[in-house]
Protein backbone atom coordinates (compact mmCIF):
# COMPACT_ATOMS: atom_id res chain seq x y z
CA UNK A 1 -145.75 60.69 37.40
CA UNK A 2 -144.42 61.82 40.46
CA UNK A 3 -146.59 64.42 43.20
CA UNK A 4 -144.66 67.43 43.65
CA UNK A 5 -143.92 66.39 47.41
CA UNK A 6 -142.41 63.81 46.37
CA UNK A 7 -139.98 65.19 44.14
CA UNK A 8 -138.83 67.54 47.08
CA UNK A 9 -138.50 65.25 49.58
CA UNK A 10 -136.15 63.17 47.34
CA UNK A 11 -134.53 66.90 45.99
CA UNK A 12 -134.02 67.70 49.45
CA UNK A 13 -132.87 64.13 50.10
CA UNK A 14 -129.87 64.30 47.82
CA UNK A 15 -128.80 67.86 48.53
CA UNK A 16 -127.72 66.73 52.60
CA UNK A 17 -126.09 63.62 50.49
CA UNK A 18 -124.10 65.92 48.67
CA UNK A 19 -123.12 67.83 51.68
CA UNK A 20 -121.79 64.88 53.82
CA UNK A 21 -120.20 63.43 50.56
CA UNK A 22 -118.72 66.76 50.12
CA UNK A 23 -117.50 66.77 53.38
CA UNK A 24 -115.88 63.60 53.36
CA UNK A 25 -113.95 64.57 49.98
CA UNK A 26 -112.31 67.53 51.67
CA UNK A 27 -111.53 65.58 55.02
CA UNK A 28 -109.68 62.62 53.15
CA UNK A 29 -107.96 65.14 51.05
CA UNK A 30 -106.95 66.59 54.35
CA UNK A 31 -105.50 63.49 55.86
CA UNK A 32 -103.89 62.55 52.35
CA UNK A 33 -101.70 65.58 52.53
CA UNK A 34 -100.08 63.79 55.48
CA UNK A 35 -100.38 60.55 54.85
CA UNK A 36 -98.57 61.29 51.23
CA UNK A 37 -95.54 62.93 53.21
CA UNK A 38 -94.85 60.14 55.54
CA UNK A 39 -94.74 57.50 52.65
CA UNK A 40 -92.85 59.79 50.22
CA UNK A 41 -90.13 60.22 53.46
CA UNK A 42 -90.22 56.69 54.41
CA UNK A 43 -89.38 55.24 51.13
CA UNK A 44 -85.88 56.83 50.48
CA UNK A 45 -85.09 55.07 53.80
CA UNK A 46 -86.45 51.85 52.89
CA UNK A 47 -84.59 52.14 50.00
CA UNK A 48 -81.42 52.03 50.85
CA UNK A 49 -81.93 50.06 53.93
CA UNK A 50 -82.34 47.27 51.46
CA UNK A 51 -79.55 47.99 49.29
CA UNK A 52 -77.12 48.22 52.38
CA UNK A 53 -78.75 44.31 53.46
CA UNK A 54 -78.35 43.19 49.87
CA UNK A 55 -74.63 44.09 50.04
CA UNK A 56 -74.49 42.48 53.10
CA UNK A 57 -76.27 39.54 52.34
CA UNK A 58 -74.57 38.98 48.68
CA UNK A 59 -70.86 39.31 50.39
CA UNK A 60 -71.96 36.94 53.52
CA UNK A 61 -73.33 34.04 51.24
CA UNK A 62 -71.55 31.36 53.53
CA UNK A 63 -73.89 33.07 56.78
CA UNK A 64 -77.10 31.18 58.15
CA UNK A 65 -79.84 32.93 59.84
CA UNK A 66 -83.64 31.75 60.32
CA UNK A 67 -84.88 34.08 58.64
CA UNK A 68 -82.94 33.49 55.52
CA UNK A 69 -83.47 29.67 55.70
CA UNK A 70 -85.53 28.52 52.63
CA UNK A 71 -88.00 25.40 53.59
CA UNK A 72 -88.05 22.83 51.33
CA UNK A 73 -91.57 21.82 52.01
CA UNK A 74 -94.11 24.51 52.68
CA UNK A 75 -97.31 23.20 54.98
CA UNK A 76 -98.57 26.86 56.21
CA UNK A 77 -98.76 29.74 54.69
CA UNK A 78 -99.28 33.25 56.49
CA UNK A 79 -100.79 36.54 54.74
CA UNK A 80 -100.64 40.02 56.06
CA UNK A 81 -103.70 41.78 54.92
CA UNK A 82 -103.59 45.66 54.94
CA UNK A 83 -106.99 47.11 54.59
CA UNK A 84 -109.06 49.88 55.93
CA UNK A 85 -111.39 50.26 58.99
CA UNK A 86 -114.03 52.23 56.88
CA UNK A 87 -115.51 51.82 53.79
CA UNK A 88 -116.68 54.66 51.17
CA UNK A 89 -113.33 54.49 49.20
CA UNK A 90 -114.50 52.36 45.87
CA UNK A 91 -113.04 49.19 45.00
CA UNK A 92 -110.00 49.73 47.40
CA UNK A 93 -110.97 47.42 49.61
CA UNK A 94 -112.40 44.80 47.49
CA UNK A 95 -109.05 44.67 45.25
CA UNK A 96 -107.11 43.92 48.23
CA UNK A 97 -109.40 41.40 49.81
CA UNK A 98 -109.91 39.60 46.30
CA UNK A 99 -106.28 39.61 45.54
CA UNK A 100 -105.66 38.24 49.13
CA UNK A 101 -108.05 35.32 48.52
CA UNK A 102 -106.93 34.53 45.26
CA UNK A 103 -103.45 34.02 47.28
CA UNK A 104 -104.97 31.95 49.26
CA UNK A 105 -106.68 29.93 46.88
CA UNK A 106 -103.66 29.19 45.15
CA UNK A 107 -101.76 28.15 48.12
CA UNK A 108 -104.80 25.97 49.11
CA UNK A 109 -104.55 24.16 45.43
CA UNK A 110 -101.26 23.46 46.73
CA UNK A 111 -101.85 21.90 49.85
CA UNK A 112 -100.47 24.51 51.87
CA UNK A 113 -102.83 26.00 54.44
CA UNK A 114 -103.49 29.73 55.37
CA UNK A 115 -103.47 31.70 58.09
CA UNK A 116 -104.43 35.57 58.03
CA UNK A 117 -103.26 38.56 60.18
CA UNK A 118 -105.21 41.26 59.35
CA UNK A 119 -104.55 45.08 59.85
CA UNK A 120 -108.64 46.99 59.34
CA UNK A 121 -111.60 46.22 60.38
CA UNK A 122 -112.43 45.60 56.38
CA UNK A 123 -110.32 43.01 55.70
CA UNK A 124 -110.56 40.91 59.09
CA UNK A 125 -114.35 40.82 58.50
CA UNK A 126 -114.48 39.36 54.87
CA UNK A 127 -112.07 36.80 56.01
CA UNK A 128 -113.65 36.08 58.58
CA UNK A 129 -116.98 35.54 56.77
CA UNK A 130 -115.20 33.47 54.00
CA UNK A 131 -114.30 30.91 56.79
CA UNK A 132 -110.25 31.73 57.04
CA UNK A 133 -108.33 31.59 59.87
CA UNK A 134 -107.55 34.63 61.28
CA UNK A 135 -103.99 34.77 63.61
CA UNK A 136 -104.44 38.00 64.60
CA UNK A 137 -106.33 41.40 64.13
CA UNK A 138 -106.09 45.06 64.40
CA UNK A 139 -109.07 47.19 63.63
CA UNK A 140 -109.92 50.58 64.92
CA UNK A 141 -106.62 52.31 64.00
CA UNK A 142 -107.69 54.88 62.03
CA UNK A 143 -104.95 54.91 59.56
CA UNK A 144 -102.83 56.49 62.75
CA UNK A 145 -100.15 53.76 62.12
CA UNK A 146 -96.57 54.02 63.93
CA UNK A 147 -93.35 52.04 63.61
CA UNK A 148 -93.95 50.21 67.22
CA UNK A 149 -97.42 49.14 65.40
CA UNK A 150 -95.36 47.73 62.68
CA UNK A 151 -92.39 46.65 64.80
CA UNK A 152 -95.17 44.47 67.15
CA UNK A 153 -96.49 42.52 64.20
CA UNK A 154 -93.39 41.83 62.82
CA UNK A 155 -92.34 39.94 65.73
CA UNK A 156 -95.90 38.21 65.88
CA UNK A 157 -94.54 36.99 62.55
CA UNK A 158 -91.14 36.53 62.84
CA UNK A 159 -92.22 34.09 66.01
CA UNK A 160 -94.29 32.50 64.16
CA UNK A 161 -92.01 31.72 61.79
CA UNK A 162 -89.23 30.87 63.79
CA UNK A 163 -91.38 28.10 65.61
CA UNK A 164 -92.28 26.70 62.93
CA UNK A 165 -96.24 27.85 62.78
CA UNK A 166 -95.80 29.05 59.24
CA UNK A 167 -93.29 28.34 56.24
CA UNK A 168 -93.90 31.88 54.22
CA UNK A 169 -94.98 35.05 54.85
CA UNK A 170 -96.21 37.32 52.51
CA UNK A 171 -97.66 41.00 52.58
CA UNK A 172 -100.75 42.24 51.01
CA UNK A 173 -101.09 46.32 50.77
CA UNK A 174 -102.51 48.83 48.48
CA UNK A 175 -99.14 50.66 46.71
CA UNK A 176 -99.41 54.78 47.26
CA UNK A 177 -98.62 55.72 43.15
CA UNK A 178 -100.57 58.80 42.63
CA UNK A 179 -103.84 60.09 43.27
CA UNK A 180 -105.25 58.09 40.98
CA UNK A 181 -103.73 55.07 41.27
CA UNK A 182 -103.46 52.77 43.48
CA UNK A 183 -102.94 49.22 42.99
CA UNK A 184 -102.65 46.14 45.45
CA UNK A 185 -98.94 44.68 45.86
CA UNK A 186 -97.84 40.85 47.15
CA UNK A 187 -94.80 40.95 48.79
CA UNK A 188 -92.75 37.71 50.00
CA UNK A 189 -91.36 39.13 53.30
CA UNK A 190 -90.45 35.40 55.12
CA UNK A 191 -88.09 33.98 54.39
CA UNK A 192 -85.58 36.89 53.29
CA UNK A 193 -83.76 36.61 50.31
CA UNK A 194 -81.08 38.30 48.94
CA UNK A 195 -82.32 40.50 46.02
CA UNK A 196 -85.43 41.51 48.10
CA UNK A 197 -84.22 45.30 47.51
CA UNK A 198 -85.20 45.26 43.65
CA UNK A 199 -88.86 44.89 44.49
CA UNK A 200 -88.68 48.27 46.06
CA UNK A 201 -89.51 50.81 43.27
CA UNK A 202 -86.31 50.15 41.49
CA UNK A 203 -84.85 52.69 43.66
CA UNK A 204 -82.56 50.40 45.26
CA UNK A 205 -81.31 48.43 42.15
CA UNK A 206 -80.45 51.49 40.16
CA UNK A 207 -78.36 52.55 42.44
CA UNK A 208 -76.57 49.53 42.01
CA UNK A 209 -73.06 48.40 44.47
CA UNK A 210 -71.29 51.30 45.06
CA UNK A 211 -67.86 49.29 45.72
CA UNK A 212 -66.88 46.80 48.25
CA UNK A 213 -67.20 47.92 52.09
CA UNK A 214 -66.14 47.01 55.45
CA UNK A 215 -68.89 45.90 57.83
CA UNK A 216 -68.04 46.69 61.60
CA UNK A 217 -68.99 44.24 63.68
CA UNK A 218 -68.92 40.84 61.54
CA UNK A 219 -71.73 40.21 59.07
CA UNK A 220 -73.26 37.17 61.21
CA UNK A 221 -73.89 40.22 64.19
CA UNK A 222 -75.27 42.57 61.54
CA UNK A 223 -77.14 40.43 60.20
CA UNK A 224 -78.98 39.00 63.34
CA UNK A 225 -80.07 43.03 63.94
CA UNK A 226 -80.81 44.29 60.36
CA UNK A 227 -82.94 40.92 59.15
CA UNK A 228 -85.77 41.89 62.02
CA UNK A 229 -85.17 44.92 61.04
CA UNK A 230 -85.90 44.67 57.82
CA UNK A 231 -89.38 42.73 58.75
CA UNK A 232 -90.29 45.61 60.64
CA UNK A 233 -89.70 48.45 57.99
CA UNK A 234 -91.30 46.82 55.41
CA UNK A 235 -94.70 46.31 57.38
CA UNK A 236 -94.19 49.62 58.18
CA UNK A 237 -94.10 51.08 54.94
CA UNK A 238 -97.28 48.74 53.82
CA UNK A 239 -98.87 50.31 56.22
CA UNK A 240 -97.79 53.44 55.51
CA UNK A 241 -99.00 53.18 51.46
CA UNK A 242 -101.98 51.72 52.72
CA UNK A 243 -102.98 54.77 54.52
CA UNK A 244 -102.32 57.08 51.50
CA UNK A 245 -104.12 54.85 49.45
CA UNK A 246 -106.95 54.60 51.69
CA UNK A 247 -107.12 58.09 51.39
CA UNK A 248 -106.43 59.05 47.99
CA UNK A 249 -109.15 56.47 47.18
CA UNK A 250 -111.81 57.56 49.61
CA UNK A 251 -111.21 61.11 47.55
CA UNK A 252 -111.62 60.08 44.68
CA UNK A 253 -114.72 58.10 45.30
CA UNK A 254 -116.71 60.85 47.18
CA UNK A 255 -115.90 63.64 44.31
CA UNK A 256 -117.11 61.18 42.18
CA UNK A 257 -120.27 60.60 44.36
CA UNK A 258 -121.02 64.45 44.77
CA UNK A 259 -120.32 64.80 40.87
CA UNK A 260 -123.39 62.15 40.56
CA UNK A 261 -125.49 64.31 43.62
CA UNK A 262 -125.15 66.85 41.18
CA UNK A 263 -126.37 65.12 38.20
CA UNK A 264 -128.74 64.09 40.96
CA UNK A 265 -130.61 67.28 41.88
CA UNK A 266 -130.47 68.33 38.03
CA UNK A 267 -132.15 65.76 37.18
CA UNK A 268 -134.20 66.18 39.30
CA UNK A 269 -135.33 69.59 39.32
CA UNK A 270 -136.01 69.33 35.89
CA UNK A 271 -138.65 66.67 36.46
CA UNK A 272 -140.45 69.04 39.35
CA UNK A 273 -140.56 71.75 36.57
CA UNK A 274 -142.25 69.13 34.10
CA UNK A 275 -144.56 67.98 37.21
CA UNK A 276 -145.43 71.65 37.86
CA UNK A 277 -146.16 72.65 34.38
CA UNK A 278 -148.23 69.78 34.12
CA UNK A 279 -149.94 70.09 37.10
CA UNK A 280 -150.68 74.59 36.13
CA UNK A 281 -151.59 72.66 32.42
CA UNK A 282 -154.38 70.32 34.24
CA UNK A 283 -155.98 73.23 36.34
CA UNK A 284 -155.95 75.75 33.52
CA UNK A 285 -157.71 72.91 31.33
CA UNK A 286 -160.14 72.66 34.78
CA UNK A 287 -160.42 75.92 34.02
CA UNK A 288 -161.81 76.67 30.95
CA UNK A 289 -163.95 73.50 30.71
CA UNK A 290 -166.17 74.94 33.57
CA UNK A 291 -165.94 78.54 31.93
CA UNK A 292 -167.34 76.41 28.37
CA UNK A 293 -170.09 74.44 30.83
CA UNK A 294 -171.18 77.79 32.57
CA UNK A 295 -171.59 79.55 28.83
């Protein structure tokens, strides 16, 4: 059995464990507050972005971009992986970074080799130490993610795809659904096809083609603007639910960590009583044997 001492020091041990995990559930609910607004603003905007470039796209079938040019052999494949720069937020992490390499796996099977750009420090270390390529990192963000972030490694992207570096693009991110849930999402982002708006929610689709409209300038011109465009808002918003998600999971995962300091200590404290009572048992016993040898 454990010495009293003992059964402090580890007693005293989880009590500053339940402080800093404590701590950390009431900062991340903090930052979730704000994080949860952004995403819940951005997406009515994303929304209809995409149903305005659907309309565009499905009445301009005869117009050719890059971006909308399908390859008919694919030799490289590129994967944006959205991840965290911290840990202590439960399997978020992990989901992502095993669905990304599962992706990759698959495209490997194929032929088709992989290239990473990865946004937190989690994510560009795992690939890293499972021997990927990795294009291009950002780490050290802090979740403090802006639209000129975004906009800078959707042109990383869109130039790599243009020159003819990669063949597909696709977007790995943890999807912002409640609280509670969060679950990792593959988007195709390159190249752009027409219908990309129904992959957003549903919001777009069920609002359907509100009639036919006039497009000032000429679709080609529109087009040339709103396909970058529409690279750029969609990192954006990955990053955005990958933020809340970070979040929302890190908050979850340290009330669940001081709910087990708690079970902890009890635990615990119930074993010093035992250890104590024994201990007052022993000496009493002590006790009265000399009292008996003495008589």
């Amino acid at each position: 059995m454990a010495s009293l001492k003992d059964v402090r020091i580890k007693t005293a041990g989880v009590r500053k464990t339940k402080q800093i995990t404590k701590a950390m559930n009431m900062v991340a609910s903090a930052k979730l507050r704000g994080a949860q607004q952004r995403i819940e603003a951005f997406r009515p905007y994303a929304a209809k972005f995409h149903e305005v470039l659907r309309e565009l796209a499905d009445s301009s079938d005869s117009v050719t971009h890059p971006l909308l040019v399908r390859r008919p052999e694919s030799r490289a494949s590129a994967i944006l992986l959205c991840t965290s720069d911290r840990g202590l937020c439960g399997g978020f992490n992990a989901n992502l970074i095993n669905a990304a390499f599962a992706l990759a796996r698959e495209r490997n099977a194929k032929g088709i080799a992989v290239k990473f750009y990865c946004v937190g420090k989690k994510g560009r270390d795992a690939v890293r130490k499972a021997g990927f390529e990795v294009v291009h990192a950002l780490a050290d963000l802090n979740a403090a993610y802006t639209f000129p972030i975004a906009s800078q490694i959707g042109l990383d992207l869109i130039s790599a795809y243009e020159s003819g570096d990669v063949d597909e693009v696709s977007i790995l991110y943890g999807e912002f659904q409640s609280m509670f849930h969060q679950v990792p999402v593959r988007f195709p982002l390159l190249p752009i096809v027409a219908g990309h708006a129904k992959m957003e929610s549903g919001q777009a689709e069920k609002a359907g083609r509100s009639g036919e409209c006039s497009y000032e300038p000429a679709a080609p011109v529109l087009l040339a603007t709103l396909l970058p465009q529409f690279v750029k808002v969609q990192i954006y918003r990955a990053l955005l639910d990958t933020g809340a998600s970070e979040q929302a999971a890190r908050m979850t995962a340290m009330e669940n960590a001081t709910r087990n300091c708690d079970e902890m200590i009890g635990t615990l404290t119930l074993l010093y009583n035992k250890t104590r009572q024994a201990a007052i048992t022993r000496e009493l016993i002590d006790i009265v044997g000399g009292v008996e040898a003495l008589r």
